[in-house]
PDB file of N, CA and C in Angstrom:
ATOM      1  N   UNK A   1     107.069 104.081  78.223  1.00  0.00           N
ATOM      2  CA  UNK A   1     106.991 104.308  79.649  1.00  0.00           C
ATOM      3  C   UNK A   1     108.286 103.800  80.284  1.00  0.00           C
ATOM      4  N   UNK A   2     108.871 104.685  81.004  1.00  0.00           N
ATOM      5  CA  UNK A   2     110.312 104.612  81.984  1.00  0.00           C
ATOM      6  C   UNK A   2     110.159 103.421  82.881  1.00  0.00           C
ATOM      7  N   UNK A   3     110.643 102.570  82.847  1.00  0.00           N
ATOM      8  CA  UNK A   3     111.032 101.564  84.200  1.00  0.00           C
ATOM      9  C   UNK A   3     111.324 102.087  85.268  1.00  0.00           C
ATOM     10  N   UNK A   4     110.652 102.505  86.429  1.00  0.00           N
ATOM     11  CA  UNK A   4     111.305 103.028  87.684  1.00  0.00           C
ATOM     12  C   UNK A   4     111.559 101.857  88.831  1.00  0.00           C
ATOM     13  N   UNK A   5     112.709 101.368  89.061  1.00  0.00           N
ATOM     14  CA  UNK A   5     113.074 100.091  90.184  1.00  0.00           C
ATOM     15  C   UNK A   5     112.367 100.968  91.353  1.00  0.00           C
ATOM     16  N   UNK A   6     111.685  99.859  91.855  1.00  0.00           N
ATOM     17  CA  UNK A   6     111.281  99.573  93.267  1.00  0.00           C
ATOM     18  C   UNK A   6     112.446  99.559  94.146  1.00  0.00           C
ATOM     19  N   UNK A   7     112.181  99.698  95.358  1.00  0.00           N
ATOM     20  CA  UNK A   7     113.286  99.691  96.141  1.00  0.00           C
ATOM     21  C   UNK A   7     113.795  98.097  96.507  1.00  0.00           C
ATOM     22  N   UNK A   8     112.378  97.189  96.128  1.00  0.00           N
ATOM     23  CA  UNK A   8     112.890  95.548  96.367  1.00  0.00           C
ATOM     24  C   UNK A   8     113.704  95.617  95.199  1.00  0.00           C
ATOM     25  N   UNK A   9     113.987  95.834  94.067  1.00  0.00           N
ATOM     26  CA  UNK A   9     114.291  95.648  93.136  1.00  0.00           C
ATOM     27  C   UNK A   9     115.951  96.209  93.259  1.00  0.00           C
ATOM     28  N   UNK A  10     115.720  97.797  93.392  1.00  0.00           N
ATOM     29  CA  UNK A  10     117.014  97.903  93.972  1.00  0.00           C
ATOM     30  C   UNK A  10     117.901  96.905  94.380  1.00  0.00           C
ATOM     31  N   UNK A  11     117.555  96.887  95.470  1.00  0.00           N
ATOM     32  CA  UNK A  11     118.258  96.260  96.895  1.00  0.00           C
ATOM     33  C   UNK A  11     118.303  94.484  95.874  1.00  0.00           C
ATOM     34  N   UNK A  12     117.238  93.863  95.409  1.00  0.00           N
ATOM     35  CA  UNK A  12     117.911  92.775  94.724  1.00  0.00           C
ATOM     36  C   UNK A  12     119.002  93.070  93.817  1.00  0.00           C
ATOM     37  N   UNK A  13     119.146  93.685  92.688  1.00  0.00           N
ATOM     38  CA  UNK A  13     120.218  94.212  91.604  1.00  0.00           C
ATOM     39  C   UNK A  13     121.425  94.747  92.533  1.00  0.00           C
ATOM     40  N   UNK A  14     121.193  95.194  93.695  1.00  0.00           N
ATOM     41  CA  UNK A  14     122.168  95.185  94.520  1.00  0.00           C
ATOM     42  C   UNK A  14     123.598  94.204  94.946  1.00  0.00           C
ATOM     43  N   UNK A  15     122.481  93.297  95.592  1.00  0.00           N
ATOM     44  CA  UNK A  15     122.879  92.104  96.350  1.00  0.00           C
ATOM     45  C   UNK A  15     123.581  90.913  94.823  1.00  0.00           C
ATOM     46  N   UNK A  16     123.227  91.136  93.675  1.00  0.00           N
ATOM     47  CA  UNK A  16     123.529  90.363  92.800  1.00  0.00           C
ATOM     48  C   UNK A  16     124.589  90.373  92.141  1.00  0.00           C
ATOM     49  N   UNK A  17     125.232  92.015  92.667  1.00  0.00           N
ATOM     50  CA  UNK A  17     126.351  93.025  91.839  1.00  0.00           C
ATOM     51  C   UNK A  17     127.533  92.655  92.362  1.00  0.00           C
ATOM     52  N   UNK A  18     127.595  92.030  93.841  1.00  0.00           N
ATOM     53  CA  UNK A  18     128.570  91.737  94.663  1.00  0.00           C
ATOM     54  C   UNK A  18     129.069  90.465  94.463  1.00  0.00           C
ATOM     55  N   UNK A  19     130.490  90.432  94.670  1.00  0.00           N
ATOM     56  CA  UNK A  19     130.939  89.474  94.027  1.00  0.00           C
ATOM     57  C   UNK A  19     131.366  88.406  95.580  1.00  0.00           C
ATOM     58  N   UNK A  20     131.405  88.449  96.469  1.00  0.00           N
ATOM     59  CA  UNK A  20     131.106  87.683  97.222  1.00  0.00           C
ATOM     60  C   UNK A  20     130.668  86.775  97.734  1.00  0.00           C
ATOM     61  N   UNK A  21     129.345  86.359  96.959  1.00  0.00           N
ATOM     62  CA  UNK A  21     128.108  85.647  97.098  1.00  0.00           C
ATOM     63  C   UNK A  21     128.742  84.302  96.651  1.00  0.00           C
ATOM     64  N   UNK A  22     127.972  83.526  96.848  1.00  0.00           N
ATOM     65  CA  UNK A  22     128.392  82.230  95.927  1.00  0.00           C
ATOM     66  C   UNK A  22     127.223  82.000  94.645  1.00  0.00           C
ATOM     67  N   UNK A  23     127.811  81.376  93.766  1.00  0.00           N
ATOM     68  CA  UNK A  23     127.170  81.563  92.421  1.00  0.00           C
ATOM     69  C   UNK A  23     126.080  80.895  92.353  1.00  0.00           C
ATOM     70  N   UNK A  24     125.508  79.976  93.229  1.00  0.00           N
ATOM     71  CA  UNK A  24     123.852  79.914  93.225  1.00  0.00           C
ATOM     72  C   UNK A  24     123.168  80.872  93.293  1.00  0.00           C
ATOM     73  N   UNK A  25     123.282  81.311  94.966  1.00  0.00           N
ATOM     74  CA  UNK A  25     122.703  82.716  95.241  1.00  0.00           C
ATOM     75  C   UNK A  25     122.666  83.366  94.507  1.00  0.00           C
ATOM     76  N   UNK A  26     123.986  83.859  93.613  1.00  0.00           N
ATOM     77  CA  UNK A  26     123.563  85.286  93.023  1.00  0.00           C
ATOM     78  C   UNK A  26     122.462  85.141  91.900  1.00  0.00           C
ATOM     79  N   UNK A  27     122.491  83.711  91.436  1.00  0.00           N
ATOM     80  CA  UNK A  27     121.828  82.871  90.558  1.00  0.00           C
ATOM     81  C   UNK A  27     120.001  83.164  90.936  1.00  0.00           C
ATOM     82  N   UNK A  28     119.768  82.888  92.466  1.00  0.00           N
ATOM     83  CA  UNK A  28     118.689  83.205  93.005  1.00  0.00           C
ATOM     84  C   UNK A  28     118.524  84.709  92.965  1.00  0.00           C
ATOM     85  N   UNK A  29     119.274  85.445  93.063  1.00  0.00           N
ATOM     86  CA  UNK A  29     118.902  86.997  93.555  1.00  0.00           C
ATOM     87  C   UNK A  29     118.622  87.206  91.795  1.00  0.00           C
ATOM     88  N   UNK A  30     119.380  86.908  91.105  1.00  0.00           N
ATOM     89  CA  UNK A  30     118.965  87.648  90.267  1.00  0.00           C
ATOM     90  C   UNK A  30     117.663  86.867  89.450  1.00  0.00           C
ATOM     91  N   UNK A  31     117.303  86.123  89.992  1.00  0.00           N
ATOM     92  CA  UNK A  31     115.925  85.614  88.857  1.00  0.00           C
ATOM     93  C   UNK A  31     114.734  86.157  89.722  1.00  0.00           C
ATOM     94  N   UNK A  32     115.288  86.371  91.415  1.00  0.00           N
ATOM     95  CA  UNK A  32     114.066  87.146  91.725  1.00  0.00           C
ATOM     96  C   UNK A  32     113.917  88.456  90.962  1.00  0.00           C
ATOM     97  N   UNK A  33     114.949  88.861  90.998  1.00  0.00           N
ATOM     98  CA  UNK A  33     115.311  90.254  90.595  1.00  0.00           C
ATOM     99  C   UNK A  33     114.470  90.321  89.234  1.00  0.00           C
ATOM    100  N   UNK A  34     114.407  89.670  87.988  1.00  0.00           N
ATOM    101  CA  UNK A  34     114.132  89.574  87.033  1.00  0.00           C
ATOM    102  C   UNK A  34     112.098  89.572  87.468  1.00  0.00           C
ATOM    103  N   UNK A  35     111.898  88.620  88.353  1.00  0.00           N
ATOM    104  CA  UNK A  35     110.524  88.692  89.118  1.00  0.00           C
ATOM    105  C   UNK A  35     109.987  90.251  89.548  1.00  0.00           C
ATOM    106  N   UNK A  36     110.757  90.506  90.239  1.00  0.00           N
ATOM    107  CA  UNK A  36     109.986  91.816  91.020  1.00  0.00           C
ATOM    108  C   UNK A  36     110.017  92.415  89.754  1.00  0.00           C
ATOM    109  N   UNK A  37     111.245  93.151  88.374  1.00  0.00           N
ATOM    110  CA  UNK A  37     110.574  93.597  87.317  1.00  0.00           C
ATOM    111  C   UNK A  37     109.683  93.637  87.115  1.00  0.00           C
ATOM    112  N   UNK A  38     109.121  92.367  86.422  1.00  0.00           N
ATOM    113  CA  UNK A  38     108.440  91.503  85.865  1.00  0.00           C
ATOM    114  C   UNK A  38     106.913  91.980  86.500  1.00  0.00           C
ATOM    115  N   UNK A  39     106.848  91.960  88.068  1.00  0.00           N
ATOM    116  CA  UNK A  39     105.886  92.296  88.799  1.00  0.00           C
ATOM    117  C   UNK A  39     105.690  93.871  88.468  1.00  0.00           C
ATOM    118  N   UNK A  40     106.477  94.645  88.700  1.00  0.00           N
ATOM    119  CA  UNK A  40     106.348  96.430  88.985  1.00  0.00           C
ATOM    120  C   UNK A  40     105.781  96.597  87.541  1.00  0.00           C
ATOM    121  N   UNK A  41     106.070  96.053  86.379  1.00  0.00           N
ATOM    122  CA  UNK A  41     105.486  96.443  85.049  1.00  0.00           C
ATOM    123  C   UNK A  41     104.463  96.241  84.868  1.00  0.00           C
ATOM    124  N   UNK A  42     103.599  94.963  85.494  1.00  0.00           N
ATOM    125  CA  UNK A  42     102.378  94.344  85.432  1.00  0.00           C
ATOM    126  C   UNK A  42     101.452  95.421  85.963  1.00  0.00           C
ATOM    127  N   UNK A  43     102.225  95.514  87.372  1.00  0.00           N
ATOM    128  CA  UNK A  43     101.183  97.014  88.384  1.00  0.00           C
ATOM    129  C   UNK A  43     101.312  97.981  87.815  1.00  0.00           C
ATOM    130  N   UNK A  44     102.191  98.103  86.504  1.00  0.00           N
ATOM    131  CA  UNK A  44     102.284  99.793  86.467  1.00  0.00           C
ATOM    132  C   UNK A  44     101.482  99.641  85.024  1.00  0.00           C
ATOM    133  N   UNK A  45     101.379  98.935  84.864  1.00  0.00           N
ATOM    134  CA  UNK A  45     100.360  98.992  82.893  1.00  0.00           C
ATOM    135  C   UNK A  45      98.642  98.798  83.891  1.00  0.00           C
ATOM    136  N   UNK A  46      98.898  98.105  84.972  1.00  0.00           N
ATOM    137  CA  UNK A  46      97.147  97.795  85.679  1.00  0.00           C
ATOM    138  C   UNK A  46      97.004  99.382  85.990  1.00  0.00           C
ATOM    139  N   UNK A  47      97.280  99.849  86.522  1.00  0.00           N
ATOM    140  CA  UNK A  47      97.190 100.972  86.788  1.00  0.00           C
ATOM    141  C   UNK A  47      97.012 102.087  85.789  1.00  0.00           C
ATOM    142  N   UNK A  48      97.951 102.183  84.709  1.00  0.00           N
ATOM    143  CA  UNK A  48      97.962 102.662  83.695  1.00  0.00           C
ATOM    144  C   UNK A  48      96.363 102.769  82.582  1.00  0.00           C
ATOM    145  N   UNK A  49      96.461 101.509  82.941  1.00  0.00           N
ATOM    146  CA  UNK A  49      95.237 100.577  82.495  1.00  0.00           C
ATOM    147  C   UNK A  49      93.333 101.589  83.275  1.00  0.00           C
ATOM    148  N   UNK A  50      93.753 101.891  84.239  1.00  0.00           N
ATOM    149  CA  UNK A  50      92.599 102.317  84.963  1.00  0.00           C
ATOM    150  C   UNK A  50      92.734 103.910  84.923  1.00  0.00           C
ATOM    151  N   UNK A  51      93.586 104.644  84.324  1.00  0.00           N
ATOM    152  CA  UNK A  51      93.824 106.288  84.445  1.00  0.00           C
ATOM    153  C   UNK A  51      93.007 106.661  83.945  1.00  0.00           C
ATOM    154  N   UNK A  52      92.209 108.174  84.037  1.00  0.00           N
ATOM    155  CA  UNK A  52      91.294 108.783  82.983  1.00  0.00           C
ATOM    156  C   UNK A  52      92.270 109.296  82.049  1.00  0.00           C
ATOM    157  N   UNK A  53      91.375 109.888  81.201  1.00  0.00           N
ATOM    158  CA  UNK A  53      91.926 110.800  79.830  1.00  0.00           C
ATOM    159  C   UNK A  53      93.054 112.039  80.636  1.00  0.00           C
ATOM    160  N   UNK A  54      92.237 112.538  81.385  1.00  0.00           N
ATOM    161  CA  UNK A  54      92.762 113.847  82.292  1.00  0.00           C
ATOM    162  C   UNK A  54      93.696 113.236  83.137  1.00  0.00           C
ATOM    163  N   UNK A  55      94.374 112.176  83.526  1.00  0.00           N
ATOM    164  CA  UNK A  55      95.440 111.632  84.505  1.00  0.00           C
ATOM    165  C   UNK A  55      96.506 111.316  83.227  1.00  0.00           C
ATOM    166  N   UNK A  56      95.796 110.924  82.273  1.00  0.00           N
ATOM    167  CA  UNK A  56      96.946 110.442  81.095  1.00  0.00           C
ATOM    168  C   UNK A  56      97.620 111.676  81.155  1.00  0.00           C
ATOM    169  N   UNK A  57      96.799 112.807  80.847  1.00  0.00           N
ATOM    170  CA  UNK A  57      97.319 114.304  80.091  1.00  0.00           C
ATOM    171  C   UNK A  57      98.082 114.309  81.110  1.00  0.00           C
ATOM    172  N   UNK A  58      97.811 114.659  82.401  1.00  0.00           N
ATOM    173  CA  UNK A  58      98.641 114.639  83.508  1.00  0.00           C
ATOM    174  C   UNK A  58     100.075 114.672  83.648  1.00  0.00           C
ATOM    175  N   UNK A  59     100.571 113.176  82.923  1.00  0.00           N
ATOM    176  CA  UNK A  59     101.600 112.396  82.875  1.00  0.00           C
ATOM    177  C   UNK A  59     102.144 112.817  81.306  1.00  0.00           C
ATOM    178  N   UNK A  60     101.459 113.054  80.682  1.00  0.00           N
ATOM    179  CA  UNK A  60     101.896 113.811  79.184  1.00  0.00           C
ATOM    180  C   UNK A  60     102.085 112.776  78.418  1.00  0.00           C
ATOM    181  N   UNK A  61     101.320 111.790  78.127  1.00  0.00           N
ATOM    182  CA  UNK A  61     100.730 110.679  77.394  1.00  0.00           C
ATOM    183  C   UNK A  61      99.044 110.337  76.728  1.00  0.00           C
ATOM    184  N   UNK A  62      99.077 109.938  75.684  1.00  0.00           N
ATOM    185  CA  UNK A  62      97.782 110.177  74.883  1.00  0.00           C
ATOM    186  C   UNK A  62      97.118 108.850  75.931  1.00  0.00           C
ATOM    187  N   UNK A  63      95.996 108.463  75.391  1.00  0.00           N
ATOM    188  CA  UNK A  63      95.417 107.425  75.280  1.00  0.00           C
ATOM    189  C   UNK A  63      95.397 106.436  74.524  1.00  0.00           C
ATOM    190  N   UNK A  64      96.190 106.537  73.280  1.00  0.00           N
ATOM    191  CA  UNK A  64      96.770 105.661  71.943  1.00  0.00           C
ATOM    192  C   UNK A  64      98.164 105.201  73.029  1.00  0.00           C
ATOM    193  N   UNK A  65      99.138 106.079  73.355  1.00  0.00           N
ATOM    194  CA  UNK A  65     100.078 105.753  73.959  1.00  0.00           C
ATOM    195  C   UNK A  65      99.850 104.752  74.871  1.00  0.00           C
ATOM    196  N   UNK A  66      99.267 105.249  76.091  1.00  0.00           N
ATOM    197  CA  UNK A  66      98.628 104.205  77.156  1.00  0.00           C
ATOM    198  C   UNK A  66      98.096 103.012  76.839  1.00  0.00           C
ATOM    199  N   UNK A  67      97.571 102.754  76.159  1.00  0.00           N
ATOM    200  CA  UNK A  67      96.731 101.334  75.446  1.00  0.00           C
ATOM    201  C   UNK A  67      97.839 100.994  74.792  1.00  0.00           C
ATOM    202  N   UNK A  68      99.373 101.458  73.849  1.00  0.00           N
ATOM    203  CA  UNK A  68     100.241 100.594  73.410  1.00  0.00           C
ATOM    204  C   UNK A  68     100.956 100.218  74.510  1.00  0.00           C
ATOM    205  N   UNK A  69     101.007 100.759  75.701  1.00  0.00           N
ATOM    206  CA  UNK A  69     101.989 100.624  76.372  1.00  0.00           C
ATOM    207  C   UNK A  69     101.075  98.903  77.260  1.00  0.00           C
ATOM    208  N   UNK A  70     100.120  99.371  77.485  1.00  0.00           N
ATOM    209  CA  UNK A  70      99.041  98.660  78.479  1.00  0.00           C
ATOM    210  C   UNK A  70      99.482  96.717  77.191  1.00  0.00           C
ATOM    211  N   UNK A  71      99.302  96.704  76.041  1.00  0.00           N
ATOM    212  CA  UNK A  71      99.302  95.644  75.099  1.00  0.00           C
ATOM    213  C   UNK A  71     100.685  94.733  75.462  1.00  0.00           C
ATOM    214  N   UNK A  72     101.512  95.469  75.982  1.00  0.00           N
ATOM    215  CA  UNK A  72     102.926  95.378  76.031  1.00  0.00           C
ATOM    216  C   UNK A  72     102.027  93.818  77.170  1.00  0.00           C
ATOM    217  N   UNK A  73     103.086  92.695  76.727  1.00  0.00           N
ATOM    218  CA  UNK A  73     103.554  91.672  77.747  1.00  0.00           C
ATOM    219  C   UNK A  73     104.291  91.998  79.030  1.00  0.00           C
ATOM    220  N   UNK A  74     104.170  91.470  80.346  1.00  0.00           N
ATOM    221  CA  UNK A  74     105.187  92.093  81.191  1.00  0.00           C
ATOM    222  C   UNK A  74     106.537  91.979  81.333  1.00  0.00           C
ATOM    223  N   UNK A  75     106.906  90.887  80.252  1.00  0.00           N
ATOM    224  CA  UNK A  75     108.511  90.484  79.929  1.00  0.00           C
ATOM    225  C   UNK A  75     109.170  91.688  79.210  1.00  0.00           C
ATOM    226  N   UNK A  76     108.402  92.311  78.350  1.00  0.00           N
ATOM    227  CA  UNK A  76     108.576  93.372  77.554  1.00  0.00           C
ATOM    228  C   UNK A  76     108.529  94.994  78.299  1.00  0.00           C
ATOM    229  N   UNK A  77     109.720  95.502  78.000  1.00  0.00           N
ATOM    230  CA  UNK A  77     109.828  96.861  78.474  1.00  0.00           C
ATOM    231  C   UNK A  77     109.064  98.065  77.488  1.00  0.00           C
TER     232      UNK A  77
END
């Protein structure tokens, strides 16, 4: 399953890219940054997690697929 960034996520990987910042901050942006990931994968396997058979097909994924993907830790892509 594709990682699609959120737009918080964006806009953090953004703000982290710039070299301007001072090196705490970017220090902060990017461990949120690593967070909101961290978060969007969790919601997207819960979700994943609740699809029927017919929403899987949908998306063009089995139900073997979905359940490996769903096992996945949220650190893990």
């Amino acid at each position: 399953m594709a990682h699609s960034q959120t737009k918080t996520a964006y806009f953090a990987h953004d703000l982290a890219t710039r070299t301007t910042l001072p090196a705490l901050a970017t220090l902060a942006i990017n461990i949120a940054h690593v967070i909101v990931v961290w978060n969007d994968r969790a919601k997207g396997r819960k979700v994943l997690r609740n699809m029927s058979p017919e929403q899987l097909a949908d998306i063009g994924i089995t139900s073997a697929q979905a359940g490996q993907e769903c096992q996945k830790r949220f650190w893990h892509s």
